[in-house]
N, C-alpha and C. Protein backbone atom coordinates (compact mmCIF):
# COMPACT_ATOMS: atom_id res chain seq x y z
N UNK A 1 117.79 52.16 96.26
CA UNK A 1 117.64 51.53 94.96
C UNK A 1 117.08 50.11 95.10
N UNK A 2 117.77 49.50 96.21
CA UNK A 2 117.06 47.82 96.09
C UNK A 2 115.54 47.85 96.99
N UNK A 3 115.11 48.54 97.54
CA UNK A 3 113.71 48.97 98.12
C UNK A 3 113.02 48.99 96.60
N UNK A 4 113.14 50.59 96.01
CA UNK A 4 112.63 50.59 94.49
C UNK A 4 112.50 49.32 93.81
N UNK A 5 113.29 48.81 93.74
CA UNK A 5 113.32 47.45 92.46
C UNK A 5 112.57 46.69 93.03
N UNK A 6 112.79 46.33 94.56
CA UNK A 6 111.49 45.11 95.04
C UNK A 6 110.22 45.70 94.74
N UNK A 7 109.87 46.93 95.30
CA UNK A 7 108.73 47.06 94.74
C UNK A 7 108.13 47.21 93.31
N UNK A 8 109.27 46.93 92.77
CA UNK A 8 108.57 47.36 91.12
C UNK A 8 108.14 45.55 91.09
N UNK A 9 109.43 45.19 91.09
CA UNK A 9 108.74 44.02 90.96
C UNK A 9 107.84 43.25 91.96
N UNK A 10 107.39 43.50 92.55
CA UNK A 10 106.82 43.07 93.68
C UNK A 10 105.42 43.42 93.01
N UNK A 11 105.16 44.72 92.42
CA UNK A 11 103.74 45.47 91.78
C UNK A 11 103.82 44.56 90.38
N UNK A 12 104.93 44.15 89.95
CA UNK A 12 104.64 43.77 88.51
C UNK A 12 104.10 41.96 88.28
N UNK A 13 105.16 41.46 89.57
CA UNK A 13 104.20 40.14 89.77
C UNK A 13 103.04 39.70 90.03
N UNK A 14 102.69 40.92 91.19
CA UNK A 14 101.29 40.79 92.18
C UNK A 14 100.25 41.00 90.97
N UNK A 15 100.39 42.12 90.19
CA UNK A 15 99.03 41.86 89.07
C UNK A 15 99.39 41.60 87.62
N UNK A 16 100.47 40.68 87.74
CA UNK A 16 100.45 39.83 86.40
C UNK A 16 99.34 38.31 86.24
N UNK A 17 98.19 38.31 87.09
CA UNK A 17 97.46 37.49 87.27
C UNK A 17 96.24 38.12 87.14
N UNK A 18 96.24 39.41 87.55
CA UNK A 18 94.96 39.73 87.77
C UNK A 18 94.45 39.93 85.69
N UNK A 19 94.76 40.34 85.11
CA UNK A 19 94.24 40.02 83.24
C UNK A 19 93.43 38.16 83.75
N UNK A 20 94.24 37.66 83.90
CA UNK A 20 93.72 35.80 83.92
C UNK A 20 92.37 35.89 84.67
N UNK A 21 92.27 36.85 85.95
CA UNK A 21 91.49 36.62 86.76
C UNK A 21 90.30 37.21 86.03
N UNK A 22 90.33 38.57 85.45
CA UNK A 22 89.43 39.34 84.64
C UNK A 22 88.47 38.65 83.95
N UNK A 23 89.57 37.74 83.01
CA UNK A 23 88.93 36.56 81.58
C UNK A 23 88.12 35.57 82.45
N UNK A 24 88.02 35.37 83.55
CA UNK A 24 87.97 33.80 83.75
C UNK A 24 86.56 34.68 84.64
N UNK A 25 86.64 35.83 85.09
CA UNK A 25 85.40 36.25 85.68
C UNK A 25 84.44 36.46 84.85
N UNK A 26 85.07 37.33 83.69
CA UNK A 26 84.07 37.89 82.50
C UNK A 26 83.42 36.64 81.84
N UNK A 27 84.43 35.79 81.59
CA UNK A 27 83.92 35.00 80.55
C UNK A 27 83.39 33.28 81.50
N UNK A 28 83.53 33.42 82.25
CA UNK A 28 83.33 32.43 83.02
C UNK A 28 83.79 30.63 82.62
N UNK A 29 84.73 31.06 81.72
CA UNK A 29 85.50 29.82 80.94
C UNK A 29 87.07 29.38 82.17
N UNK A 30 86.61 28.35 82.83
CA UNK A 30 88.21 27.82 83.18
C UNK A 30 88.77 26.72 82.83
N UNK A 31 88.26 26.51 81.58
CA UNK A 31 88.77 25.07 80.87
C UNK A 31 90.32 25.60 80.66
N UNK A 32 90.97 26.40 80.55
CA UNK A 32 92.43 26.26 80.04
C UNK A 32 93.31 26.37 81.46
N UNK A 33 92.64 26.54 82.79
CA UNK A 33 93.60 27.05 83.75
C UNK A 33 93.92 25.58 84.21
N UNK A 34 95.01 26.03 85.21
CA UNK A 34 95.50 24.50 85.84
C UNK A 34 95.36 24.98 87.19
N UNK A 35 94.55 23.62 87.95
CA UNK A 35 94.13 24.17 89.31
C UNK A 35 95.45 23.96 89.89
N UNK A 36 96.27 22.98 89.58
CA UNK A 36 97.49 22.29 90.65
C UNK A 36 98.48 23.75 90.34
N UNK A 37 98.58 24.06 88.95
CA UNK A 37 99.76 25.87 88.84
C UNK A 37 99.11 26.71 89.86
N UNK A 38 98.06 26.62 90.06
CA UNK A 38 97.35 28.10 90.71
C UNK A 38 97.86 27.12 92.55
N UNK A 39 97.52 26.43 92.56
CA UNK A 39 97.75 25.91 94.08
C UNK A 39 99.46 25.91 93.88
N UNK A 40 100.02 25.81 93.66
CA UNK A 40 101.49 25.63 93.69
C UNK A 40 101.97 26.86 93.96
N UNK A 41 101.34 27.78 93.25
CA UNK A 41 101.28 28.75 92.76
C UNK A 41 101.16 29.68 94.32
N UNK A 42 100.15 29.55 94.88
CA UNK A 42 99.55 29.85 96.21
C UNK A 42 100.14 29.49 97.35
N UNK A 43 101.34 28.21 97.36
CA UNK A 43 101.71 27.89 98.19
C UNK A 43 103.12 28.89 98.19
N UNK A 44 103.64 28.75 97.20
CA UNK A 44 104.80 29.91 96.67
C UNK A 44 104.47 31.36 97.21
N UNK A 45 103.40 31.61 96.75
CA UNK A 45 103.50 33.12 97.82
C UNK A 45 103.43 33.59 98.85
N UNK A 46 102.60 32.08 99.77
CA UNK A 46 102.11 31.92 100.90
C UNK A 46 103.56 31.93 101.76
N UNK A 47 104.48 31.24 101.18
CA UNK A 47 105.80 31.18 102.07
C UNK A 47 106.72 32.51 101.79
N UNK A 48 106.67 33.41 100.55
CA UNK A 48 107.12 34.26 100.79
C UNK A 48 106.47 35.25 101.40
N UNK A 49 104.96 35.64 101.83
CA UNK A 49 104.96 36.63 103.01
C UNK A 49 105.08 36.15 104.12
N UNK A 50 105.12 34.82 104.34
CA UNK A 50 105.96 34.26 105.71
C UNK A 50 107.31 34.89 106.03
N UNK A 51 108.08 34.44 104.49
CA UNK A 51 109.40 35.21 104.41
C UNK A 51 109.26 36.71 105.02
N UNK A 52 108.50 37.39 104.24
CA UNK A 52 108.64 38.87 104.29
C UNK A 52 108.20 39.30 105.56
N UNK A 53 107.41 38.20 106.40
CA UNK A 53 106.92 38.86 108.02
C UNK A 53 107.84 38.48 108.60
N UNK A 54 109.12 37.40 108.72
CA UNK A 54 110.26 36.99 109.50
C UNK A 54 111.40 38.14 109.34
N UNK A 55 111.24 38.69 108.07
CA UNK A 55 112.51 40.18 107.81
C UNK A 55 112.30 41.43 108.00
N UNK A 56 110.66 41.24 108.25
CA UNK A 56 109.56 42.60 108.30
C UNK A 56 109.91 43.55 107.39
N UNK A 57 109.86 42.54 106.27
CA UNK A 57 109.98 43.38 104.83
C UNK A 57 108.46 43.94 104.32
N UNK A 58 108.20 44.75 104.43
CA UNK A 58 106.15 45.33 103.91
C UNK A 58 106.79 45.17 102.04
N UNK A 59 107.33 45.37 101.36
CA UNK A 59 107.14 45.36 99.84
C UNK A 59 107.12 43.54 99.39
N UNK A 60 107.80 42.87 100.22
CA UNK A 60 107.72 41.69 100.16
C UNK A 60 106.18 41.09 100.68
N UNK A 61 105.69 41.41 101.93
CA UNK A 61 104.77 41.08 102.53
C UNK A 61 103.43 41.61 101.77
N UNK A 62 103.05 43.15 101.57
CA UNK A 62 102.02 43.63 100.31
C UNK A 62 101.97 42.70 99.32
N UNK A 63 102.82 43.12 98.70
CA UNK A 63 102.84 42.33 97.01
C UNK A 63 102.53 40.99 97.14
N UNK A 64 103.17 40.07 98.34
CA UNK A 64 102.78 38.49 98.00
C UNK A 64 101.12 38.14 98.69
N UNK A 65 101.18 39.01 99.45
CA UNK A 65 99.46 38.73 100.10
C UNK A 65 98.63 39.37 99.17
N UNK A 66 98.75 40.42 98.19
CA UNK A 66 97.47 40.78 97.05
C UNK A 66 97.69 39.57 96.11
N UNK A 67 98.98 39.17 96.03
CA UNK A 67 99.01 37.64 95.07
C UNK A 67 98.20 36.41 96.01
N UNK A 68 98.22 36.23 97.25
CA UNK A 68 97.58 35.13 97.75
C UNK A 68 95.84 35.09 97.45
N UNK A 69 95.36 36.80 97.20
CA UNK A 69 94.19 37.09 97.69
C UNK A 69 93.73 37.08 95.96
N UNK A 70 94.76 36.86 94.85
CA UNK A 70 93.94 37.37 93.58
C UNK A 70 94.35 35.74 93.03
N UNK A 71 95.18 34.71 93.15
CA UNK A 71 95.19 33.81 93.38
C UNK A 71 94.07 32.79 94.07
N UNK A 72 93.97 32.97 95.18
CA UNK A 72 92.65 32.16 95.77
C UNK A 72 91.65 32.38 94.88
N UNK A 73 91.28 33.70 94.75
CA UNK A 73 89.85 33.81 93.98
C UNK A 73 89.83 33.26 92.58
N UNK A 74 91.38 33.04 92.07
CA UNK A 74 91.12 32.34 90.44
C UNK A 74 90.86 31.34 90.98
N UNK A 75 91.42 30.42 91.97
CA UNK A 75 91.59 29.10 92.06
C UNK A 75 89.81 28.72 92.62
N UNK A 76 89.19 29.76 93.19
CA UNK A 76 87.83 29.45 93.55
C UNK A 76 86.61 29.47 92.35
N UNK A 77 86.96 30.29 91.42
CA UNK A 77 86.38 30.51 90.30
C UNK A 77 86.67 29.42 89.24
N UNK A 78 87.88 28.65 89.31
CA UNK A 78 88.33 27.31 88.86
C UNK A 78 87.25 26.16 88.97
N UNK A 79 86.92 26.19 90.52
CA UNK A 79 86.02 25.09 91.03
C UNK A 79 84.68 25.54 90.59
N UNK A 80 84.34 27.04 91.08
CA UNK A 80 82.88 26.79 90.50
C UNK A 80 82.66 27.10 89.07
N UNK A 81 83.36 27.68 88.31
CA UNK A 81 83.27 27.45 86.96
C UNK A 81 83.68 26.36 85.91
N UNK A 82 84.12 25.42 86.39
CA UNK A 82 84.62 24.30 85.81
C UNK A 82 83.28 23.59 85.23
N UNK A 83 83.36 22.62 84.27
CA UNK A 83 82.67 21.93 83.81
C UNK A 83 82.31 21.03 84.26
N UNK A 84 81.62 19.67 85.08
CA UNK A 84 82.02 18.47 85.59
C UNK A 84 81.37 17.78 84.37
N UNK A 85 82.08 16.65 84.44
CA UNK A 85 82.23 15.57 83.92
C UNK A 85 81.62 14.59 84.10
């Protein structure tokens, strides 16, 4: 049962980003994102598949590395779609 639940949630976090990532590809608008949430953001998952490779947990380790990998790419699409000033 607690295997099941990590992975649900583990699937439900990992692409609760990817909709943001969609808009910001399609529409090429990143005036509303925050680069410092998405980096904070990145550093947070970055330490939990650290976590999950020290317990050699794979539902921990999957789920937070498709978040590192759909993460980076908003945060890269941030920079080159941004407006400068």
């Amino acid at each position: 049962m607690e295997t099941t639940l990590g992975i649900i949630a583990g699937i439900l976090t990992s692409f609760s980003m990817v909709p943001q990532l969609t808009k910001v590809i399609k529409e090429k608008d990143v005036e509303n994102i925050s680069p410092m949430m998405i980096g904070i953001l990145l550093i947070g998952v970055t330490m939990w598949v650290i976590y999950g490779i020290m317990l050699e947990q794979w539902p921990i380790i999957l789920s937070n590395c498709f978040s590192v990998l759909v993460n980076s790419i908003l945060l890269t699409c941030y920079f080159l779609f941004r407006k400068r000033k």
